[in-house]
Protein backbone atom coordinates (compact mmCIF):
# COMPACT_ATOMS: atom_id res chain seq x y z
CA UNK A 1 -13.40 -15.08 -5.08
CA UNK A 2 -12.32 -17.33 -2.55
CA UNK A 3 -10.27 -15.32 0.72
CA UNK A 4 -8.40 -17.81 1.89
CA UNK A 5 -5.31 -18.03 3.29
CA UNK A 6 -3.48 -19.17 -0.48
CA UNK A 7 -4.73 -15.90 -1.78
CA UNK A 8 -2.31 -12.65 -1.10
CA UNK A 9 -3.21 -10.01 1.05
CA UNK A 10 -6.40 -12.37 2.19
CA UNK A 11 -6.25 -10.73 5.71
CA UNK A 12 -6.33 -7.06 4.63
CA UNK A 13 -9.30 -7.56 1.90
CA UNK A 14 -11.23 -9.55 5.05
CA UNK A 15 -10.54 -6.48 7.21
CA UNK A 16 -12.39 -3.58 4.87
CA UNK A 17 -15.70 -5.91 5.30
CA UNK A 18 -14.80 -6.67 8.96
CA UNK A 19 -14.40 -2.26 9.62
CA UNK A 20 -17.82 -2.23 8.47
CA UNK A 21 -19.63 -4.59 10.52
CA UNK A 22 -17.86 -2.92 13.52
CA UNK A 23 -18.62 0.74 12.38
CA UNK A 24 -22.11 -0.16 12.05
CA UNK A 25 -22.27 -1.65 15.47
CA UNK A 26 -20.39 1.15 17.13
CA UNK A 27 -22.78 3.70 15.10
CA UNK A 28 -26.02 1.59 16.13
CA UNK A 29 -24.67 1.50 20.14
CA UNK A 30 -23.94 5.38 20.29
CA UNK A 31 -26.05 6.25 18.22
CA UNK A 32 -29.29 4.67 19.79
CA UNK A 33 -28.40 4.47 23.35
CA UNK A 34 -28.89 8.96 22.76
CA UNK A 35 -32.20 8.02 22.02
CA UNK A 36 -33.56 4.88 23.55
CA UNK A 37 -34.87 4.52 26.83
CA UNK A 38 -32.62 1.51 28.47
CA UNK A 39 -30.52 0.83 25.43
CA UNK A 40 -27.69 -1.71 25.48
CA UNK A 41 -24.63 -0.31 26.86
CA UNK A 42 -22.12 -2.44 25.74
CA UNK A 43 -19.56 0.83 26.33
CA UNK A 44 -20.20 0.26 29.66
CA UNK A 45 -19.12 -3.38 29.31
CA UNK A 46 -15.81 -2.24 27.20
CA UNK A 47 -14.85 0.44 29.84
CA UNK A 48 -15.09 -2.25 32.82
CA UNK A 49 -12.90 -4.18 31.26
CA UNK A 50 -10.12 -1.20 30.42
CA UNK A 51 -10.61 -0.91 34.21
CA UNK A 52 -9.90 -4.23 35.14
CA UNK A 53 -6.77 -4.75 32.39
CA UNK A 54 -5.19 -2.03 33.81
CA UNK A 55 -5.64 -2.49 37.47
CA UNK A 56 -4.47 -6.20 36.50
CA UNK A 57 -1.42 -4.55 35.24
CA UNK A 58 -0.71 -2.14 38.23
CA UNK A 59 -1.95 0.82 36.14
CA UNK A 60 -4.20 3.39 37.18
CA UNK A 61 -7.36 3.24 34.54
CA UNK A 62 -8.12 6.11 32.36
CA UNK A 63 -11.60 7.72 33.57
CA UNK A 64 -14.46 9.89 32.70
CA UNK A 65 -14.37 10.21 28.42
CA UNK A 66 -11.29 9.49 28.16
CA UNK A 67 -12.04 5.70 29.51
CA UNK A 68 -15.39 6.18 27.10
CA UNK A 69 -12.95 7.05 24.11
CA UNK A 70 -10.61 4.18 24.69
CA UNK A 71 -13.25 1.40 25.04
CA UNK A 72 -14.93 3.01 21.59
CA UNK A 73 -10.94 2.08 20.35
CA UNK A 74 -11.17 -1.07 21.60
CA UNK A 75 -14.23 -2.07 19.95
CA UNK A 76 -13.43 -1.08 16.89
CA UNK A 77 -10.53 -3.14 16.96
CA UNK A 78 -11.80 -5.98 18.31
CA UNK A 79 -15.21 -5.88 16.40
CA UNK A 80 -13.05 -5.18 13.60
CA UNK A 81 -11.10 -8.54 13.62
CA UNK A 82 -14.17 -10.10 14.32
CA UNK A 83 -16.25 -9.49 12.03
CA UNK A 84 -13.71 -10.16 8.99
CA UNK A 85 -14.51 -13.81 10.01
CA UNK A 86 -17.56 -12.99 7.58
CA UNK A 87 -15.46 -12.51 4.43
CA UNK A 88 -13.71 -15.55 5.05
CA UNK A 89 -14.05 -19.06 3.32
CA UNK A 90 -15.81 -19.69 0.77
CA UNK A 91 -17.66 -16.93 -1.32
CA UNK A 92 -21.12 -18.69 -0.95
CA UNK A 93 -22.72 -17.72 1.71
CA UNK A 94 -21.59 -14.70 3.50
CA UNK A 95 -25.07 -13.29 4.91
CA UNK A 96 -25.48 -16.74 6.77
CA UNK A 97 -22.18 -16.36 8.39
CA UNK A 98 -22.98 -13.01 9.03
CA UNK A 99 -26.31 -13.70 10.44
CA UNK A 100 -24.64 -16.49 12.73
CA UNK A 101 -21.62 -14.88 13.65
CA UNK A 102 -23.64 -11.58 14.55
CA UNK A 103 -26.57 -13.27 16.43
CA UNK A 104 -23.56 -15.52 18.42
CA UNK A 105 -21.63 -12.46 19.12
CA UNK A 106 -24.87 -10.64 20.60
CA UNK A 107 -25.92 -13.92 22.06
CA UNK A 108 -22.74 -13.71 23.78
CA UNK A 109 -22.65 -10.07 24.44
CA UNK A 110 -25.85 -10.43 26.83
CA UNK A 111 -25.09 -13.73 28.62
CA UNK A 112 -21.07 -14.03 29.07
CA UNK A 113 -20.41 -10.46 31.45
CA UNK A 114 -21.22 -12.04 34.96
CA UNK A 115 -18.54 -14.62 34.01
CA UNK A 116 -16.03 -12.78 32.68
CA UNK A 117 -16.17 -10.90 35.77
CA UNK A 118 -17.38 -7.34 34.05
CA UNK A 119 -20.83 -7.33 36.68
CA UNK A 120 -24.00 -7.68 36.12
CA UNK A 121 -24.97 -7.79 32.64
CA UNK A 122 -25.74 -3.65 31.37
CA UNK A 123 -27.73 -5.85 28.53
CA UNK A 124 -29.94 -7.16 30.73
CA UNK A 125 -32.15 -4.06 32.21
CA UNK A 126 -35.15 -5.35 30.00
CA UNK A 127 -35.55 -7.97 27.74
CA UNK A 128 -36.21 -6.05 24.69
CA UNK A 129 -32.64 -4.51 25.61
CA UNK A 130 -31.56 -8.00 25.52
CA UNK A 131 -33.13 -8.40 21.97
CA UNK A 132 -31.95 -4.82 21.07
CA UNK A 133 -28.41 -6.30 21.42
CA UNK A 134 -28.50 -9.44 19.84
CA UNK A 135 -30.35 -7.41 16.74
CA UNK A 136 -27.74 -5.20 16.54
CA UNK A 137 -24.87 -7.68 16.57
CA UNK A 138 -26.82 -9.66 14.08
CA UNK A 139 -27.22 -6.72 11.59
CA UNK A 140 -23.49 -5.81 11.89
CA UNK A 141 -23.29 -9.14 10.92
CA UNK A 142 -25.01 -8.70 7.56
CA UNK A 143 -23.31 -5.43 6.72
CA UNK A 144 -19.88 -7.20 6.87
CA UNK A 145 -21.57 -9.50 4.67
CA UNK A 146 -23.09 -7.01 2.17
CA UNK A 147 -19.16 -5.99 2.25
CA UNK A 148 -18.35 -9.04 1.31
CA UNK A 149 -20.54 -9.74 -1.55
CA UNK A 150 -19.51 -6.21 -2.78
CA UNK A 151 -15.88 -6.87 -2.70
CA UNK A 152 -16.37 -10.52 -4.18
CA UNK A 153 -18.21 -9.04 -7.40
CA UNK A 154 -15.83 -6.27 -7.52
CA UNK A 155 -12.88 -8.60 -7.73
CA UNK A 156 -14.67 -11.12 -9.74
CA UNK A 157 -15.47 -8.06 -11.93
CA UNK A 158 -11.78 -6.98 -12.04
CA UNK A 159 -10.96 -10.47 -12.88
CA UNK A 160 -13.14 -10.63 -15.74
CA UNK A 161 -11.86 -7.24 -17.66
């Protein structure tokens, strides 16, 4: 199965494998940082930039959990979108995008903060925190891609009967 753009409703089967790479990052960040000593805290990163959006936009920022809650939202979106990138293109493939698109996205994750003007880098603290996020980005990654493999055989499947 091929999800490309000719295909109908290509966007909405991309965005079932895309909610799970996201789920399983969000899960691995709140989960873990419970648990770890210096985890990543890339919810940190999310609520400075609610902060900064909506002092940008003459608002007053949400605080405390609620701030927590909306960044959560807002990674899930945005982690959503991104990771459907996995189930696009061709169907050969898809844990190497993942892989790529996952290690990228942590890659990113730990260097980019200080420039997008969200502080020092909460990523940073150690290296192995630094590792800890790229690995996590990286295996989100490959469960968008298991997703995708799942939902290719499926459909192939489907197609078949």
């Amino acid at each position: 199965m091929d999800l490309s753009p000719n295909e109908p409703r290509f966007g909405l089967r991309a965005l079932g494998p895309g909610l799970v790479g996201s789920l399983t990052l969000t899960l691995l960040h709140e989960g873990l940082r419970r648990v770890l000593r210096d985890p990543p805290r890339m919810d940190v990163l999310g609520m400075r930039a609610l902060k900064k959006g909506a002092r940008a936009l003459g608002r007053r920022p949400a605080r405390g959990r609620r701030l927590h809650r909306q960044a959560l939202v807002g990674d899930l979106v945005s982690n959503t979108l991104f990771y459907a990138l996995v189930s696009l293109g061709k169907p050969r493939r898809p844990f190497l995008r993942g892989a790529v698109l996952g290690a990228l996205a942590g890659v990113g994750a730990v260097v980019l903060p200080p420039y997008l003007g969200l502080g020092r880098r909460p990523a940073r603290a150690q290296p192995r925190t630094a590792l800890l996020t790229v690995g996590y980005y990286t295996l989100a990654g490959l469960s968008a891609a298991r997703a995708t493999r799942g939902l290719t055989v499926r459909t192939a499947a489907a197609l078949a009967s």
